[in-house]
Protein backbone atom coordinates (compact mmCIF):
# COMPACT_ATOMS: atom_id res chain seq x y z
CA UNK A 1 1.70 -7.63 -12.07
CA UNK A 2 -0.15 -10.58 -10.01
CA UNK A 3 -2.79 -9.16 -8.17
CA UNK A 4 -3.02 -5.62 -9.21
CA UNK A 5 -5.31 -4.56 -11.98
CA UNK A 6 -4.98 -1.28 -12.41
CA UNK A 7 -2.95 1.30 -10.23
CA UNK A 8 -1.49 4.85 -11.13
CA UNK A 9 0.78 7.16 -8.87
CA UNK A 10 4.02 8.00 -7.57
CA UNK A 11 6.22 6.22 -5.07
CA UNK A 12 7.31 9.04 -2.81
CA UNK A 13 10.17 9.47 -0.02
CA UNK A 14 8.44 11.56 2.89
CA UNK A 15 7.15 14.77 0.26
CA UNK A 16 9.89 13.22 -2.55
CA UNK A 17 8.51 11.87 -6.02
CA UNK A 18 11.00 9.10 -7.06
CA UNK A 19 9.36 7.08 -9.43
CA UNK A 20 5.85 7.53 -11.68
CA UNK A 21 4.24 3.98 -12.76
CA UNK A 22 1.12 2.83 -14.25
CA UNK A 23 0.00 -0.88 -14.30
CA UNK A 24 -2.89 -1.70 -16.67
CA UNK A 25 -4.31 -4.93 -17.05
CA UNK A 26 -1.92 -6.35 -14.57
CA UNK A 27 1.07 -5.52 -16.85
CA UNK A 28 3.57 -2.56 -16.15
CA UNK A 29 2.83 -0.27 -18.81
CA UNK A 30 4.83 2.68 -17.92
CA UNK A 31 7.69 3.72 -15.31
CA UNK A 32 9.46 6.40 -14.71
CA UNK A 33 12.22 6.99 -12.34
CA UNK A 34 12.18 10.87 -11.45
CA UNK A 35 15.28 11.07 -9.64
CA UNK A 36 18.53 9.79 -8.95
CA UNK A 37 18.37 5.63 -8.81
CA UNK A 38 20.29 6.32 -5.44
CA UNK A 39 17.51 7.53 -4.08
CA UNK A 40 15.01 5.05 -4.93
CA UNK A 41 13.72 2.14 -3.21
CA UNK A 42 16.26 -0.09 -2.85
CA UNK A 43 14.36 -2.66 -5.28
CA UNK A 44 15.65 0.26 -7.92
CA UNK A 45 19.34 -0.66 -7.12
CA UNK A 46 19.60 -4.17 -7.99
CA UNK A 47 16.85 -5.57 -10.48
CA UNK A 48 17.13 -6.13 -13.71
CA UNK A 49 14.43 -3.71 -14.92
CA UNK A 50 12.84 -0.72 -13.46
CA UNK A 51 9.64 -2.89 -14.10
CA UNK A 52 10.92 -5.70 -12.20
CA UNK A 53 11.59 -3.29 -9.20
CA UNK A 54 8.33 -1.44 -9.50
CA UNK A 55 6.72 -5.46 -9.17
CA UNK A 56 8.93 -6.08 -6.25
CA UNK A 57 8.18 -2.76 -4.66
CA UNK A 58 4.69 -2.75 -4.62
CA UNK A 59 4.61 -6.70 -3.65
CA UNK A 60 7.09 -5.71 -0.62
CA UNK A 61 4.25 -2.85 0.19
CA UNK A 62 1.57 -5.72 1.28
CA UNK A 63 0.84 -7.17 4.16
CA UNK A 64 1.83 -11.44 3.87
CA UNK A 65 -1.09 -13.26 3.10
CA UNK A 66 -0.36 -15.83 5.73
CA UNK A 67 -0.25 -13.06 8.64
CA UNK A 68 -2.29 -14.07 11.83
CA UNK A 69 -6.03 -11.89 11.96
CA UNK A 70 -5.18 -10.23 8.60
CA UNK A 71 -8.67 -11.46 7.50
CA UNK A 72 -10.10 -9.65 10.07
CA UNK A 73 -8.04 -6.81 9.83
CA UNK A 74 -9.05 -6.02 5.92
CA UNK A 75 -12.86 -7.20 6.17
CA UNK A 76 -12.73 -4.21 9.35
CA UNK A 77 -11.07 -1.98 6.17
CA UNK A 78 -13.86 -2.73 3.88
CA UNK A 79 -11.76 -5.07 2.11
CA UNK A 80 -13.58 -8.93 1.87
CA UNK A 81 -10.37 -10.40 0.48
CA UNK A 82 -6.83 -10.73 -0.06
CA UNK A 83 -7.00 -8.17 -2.81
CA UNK A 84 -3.11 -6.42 -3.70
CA UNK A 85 -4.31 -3.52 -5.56
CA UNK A 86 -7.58 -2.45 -2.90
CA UNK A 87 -5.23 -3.20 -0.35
CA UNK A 88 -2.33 -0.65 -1.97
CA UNK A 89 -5.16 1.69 -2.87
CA UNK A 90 -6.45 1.18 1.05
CA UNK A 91 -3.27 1.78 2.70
CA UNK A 92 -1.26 4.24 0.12
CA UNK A 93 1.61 1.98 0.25
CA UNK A 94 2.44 3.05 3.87
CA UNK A 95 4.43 1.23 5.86
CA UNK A 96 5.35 2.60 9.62
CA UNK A 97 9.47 1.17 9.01
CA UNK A 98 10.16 3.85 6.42
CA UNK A 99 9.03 7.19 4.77
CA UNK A 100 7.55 5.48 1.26
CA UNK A 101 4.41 5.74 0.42
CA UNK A 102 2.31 5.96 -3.07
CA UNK A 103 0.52 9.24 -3.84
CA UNK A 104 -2.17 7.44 -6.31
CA UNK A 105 -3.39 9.58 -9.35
CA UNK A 106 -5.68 11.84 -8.63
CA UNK A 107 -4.88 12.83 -4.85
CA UNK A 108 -2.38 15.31 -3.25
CA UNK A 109 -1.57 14.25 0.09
CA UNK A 110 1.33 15.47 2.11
CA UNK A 111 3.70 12.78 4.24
CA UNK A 112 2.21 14.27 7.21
CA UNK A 113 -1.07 13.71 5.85
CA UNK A 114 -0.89 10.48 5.22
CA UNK A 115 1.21 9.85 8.34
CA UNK A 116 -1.84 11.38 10.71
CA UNK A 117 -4.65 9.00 8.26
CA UNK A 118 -2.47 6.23 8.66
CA UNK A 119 -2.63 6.67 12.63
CA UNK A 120 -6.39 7.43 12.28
CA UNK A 121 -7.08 4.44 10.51
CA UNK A 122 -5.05 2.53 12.68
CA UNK A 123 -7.77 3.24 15.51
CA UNK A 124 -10.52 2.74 13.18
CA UNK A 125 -9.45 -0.50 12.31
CA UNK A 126 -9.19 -2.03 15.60
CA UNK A 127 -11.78 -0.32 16.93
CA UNK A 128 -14.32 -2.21 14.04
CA UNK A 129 -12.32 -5.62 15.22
CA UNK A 130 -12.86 -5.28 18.66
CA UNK A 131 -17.10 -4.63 17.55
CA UNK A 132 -16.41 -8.43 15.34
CA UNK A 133 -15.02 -10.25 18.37
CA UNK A 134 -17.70 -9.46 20.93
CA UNK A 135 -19.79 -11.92 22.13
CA UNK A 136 -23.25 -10.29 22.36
CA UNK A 137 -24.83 -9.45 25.72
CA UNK A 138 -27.52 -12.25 25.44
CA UNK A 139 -25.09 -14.72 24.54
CA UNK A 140 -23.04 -14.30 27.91
């Protein structure tokens, strides 16, 4: 998978496992849909391999690298790059248009709680931007 080393969890509906992956070495090693394909990501529905929709999933997940201030916005995260899998790991796969997320290995957040972070963060973030653009006092 371009970009992402290593990465193991669950996509997840709201509280809803729907599919268990791991990618290794940037290759799709396992991937395993837990429910009915209906109810997976719509990637699920029409490629040719669950692998191929688990690639397309995770790619649709990320911001586009061409987005205006997104190099601000992931240096404020911690992040100095364009980096898929920190930038997955950063973000849980969250998107604020729809109830999917990734619960990585290891962690057991709720929706909500990831909902509430996601908000959180949000405040963080452009709280830390707002410290990057200002023109120091003595500079005025």
């Amino acid at each position: 998978m371009d970009g992402i080393r290593n990465l193991s969890g669950t996509l997840m509906r709201e509280n809803d496992c729907l599919v268990r992956f791991t990618v290794q070495d940037y290759l799709v090693i396992s991937c395993e849909v837990l429910t009915d394909v209906k109810n997976c990501p719509v990637e699920f529905l029409w490629a040719k391999t669950k692998e191929d929709a688990l690639i397309l999933y995770l790619k649709d997940r990320l911001p586009p690298e061409t987005r205006i201030g997104l190099s601000m916005t992931l240096q404020a995260a911690g992040i100095p790059y364009y980096d898929p899998e920190k930038i997955i790991k950063y973000s849980h796969g969250y998107n604020v248009s729809d109830k999917e997320w990734i619960q990585l290995d290891g962690e057991n957040y709720t929706f909500e709680e990831i909902e509430e972070r996601a908000a959180r963060e949000s405040k963080v973030l452009y709280d830390r931007m707002a410290e990057m653009v200002q023109v120091p006092a003595s500079d005025k």
